[in-house]
C-alpha atoms as a PDB file:
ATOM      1  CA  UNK A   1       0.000   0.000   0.000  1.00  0.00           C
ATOM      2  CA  UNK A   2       1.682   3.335  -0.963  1.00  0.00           C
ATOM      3  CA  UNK A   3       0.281   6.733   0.473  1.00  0.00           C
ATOM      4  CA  UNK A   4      -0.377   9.270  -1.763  1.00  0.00           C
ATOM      5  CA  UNK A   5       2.012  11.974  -2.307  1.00  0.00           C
ATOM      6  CA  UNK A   6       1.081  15.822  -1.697  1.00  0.00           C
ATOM      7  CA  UNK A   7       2.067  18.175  -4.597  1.00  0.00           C
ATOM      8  CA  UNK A   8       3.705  20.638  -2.264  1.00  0.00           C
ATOM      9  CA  UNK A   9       3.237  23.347  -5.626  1.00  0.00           C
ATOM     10  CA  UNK A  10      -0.112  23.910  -4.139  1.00  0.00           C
ATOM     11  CA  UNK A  11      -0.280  25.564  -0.919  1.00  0.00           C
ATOM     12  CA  UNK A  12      -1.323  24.104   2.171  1.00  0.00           C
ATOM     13  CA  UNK A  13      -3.518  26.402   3.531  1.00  0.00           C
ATOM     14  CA  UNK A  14      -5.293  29.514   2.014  1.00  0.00           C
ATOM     15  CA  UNK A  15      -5.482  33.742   3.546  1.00  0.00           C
ATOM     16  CA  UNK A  16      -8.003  32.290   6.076  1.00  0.00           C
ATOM     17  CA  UNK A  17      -5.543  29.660   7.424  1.00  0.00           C
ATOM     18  CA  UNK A  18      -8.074  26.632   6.311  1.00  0.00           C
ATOM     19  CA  UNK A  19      -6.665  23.778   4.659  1.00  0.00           C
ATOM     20  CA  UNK A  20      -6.883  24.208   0.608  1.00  0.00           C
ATOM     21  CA  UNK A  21      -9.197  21.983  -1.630  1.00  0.00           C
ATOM     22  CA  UNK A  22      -5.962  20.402  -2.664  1.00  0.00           C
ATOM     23  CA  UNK A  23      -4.566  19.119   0.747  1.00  0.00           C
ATOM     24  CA  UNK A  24      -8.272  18.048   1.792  1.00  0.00           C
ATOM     25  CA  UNK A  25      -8.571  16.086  -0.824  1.00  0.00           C
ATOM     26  CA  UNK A  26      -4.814  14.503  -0.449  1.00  0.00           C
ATOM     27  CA  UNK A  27      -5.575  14.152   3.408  1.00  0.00           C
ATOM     28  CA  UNK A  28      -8.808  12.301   2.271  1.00  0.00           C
ATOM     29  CA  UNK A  29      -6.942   9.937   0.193  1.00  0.00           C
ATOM     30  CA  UNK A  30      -4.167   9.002   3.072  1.00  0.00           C
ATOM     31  CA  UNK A  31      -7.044   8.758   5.391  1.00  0.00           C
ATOM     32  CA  UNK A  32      -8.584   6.255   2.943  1.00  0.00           C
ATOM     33  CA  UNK A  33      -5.652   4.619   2.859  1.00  0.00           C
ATOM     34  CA  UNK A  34      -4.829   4.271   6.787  1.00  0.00           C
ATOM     35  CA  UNK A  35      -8.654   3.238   7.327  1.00  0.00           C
ATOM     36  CA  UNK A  36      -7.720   0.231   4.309  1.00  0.00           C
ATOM     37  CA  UNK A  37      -4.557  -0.701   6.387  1.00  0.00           C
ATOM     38  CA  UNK A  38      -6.160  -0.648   9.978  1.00  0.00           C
ATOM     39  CA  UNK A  39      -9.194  -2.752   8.329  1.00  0.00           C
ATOM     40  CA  UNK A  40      -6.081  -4.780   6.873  1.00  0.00           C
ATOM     41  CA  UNK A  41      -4.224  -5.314  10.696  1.00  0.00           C
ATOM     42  CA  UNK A  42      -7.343  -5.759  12.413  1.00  0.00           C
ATOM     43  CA  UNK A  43      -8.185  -8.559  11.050  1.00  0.00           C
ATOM     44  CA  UNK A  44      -4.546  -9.955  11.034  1.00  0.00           C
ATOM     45  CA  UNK A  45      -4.990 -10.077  14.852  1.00  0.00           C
ATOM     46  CA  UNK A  46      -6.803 -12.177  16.875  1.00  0.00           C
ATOM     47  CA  UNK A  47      -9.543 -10.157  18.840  1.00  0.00           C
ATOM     48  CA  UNK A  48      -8.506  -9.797  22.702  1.00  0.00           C
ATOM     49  CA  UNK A  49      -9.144  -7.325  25.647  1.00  0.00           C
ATOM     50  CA  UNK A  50      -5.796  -5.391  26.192  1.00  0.00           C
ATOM     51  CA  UNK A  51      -4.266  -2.262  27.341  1.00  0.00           C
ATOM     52  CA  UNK A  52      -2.427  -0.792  24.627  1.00  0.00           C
ATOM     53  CA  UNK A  53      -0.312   2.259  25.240  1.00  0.00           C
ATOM     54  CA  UNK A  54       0.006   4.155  22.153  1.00  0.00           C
ATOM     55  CA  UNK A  55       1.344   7.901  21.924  1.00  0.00           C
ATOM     56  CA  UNK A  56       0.775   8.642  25.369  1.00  0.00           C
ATOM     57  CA  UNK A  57      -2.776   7.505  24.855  1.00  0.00           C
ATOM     58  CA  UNK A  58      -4.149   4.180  26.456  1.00  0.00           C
ATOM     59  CA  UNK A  59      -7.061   2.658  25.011  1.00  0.00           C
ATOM     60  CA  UNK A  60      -8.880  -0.398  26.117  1.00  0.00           C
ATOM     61  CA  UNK A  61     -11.090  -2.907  23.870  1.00  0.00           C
ATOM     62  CA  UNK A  62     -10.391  -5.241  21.041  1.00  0.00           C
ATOM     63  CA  UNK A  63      -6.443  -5.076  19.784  1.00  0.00           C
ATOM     64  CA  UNK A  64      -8.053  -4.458  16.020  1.00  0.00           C
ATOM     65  CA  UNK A  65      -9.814  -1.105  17.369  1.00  0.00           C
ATOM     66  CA  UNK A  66      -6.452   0.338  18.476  1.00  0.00           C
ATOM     67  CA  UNK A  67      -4.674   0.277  15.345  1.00  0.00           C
ATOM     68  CA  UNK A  68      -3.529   3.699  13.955  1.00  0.00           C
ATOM     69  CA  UNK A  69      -4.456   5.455  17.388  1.00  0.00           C
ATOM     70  CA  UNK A  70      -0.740   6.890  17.466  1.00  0.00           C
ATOM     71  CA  UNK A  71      -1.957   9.127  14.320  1.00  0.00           C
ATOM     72  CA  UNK A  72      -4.184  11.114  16.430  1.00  0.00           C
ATOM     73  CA  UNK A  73      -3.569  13.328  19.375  1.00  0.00           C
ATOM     74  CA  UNK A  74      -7.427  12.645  20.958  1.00  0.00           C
ATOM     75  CA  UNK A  75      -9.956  10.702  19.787  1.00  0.00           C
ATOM     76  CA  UNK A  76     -13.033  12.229  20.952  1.00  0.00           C
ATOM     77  CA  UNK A  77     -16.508  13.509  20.484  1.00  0.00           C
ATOM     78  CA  UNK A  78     -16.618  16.864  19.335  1.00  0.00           C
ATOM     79  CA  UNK A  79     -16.894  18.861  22.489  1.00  0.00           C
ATOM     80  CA  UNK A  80     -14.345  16.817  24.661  1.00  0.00           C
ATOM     81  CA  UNK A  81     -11.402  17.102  21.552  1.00  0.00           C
ATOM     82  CA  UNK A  82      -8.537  19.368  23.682  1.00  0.00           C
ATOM     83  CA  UNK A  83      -8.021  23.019  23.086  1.00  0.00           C
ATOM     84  CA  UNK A  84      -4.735  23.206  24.927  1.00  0.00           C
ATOM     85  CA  UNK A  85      -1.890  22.198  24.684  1.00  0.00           C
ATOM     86  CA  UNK A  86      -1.993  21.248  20.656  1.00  0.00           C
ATOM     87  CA  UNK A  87       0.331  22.098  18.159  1.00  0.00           C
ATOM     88  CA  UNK A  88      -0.629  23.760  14.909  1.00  0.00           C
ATOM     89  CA  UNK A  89      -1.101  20.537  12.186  1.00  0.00           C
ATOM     90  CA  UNK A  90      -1.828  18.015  15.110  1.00  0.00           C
ATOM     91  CA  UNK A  91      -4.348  15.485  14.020  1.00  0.00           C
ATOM     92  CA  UNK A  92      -7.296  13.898  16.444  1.00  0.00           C
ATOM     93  CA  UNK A  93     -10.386  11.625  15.121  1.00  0.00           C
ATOM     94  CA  UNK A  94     -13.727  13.464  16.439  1.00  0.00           C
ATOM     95  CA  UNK A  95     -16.018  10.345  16.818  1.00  0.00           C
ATOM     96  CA  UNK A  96     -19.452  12.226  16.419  1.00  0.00           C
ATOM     97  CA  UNK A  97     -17.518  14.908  14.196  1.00  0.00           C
ATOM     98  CA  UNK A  98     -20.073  15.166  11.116  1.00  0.00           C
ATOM     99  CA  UNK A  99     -18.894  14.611   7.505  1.00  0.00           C
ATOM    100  CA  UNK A 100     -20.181  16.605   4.448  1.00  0.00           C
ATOM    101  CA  UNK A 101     -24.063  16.161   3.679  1.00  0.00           C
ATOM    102  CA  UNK A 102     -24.635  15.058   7.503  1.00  0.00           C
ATOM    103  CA  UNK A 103     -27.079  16.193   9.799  1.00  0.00           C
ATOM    104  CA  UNK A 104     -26.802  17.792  12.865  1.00  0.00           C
ATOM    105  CA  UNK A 105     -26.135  15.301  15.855  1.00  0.00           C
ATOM    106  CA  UNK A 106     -25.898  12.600  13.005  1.00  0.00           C
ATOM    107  CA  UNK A 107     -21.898  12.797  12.745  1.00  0.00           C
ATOM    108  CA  UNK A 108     -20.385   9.451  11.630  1.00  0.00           C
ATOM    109  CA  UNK A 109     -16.584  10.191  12.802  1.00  0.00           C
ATOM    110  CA  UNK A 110     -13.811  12.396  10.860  1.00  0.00           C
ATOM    111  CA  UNK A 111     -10.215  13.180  11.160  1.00  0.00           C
ATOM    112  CA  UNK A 112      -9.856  16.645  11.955  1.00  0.00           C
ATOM    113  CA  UNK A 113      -7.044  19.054  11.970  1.00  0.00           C
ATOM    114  CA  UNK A 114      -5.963  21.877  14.671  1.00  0.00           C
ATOM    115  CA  UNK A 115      -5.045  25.576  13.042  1.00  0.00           C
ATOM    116  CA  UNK A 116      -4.016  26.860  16.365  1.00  0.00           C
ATOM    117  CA  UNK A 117      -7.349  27.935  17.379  1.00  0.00           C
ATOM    118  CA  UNK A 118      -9.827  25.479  16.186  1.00  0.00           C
ATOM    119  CA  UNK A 119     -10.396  21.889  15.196  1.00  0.00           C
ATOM    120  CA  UNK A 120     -10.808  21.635  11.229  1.00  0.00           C
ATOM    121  CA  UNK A 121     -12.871  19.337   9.607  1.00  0.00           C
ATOM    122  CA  UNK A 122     -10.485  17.833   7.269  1.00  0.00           C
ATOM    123  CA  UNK A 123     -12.912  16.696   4.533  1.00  0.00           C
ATOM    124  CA  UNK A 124     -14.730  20.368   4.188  1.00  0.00           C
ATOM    125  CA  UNK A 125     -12.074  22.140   5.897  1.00  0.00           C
ATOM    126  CA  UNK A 126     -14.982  23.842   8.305  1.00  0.00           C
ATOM    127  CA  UNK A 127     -14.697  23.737  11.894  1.00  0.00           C
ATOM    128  CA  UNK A 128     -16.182  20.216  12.928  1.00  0.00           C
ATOM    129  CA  UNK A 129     -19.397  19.964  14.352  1.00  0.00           C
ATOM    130  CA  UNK A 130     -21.185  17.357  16.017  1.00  0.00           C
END
């Protein structure tokens, strides 16, 4: 599996310091991609209860459900993602976060990115909502 590779002639973000059609749409291809490898290990490894430290983060549950949590700095509903102590670019996974054409409280999960002020939805690059 090969990620994608970001044509760094396009900028990154635009005057509003949102992430560009461009690097939403490369981000949604890597995320693609991850999601197709943790689908990939998860079922590689036989389901168990464990305590997996991972980034600073420890998550309990099936082994398959922790793959890729290192990727993320939270992984959260909406209102509980952090708003200190992040670094502009840091990734998290809002579980209720809502993806384009979903309705309010109907949020299905999305990686989102922090500017420095606010979590980013990375497939519409809107502030997430749940």
């Amino acid at each position: 599996m090969t990620l994608p590779t970001f044509n760094f002639a396009y900028p990154v973000v635009d005057a509003d310091g949102r992430p560009t059609k461009p690097f939403r749409d490369w981000m949604t291809a890597v995320t693609a991609q991850q999601n197709a490898a943790a689908a990939l290990a998860a079922s590689a490894v036989p389901s168990s209860r464990n305590i997996v430290a991972a980034g600073g983060l420890h998550v309990g549950g099936n082994l398959g459900a922790d793959v890729g949590i290192v990727l993320y700095r939270a992984v959260a509903p909406v209102a509980a993602l952090p708003t200190t102590g992040n670094a502009q670019g840091d990734f998290a996974y809002a579980v209720n976060g809502r993806k384009a054409g979903e309705g309010s409280g109907s949020g299905t999960g999305l990686p989102v990115w922090w500017s420095g002020t606010s979590w980013f939805a990375i497939d519409s690059g809107l502030v997430v909502a749940a």
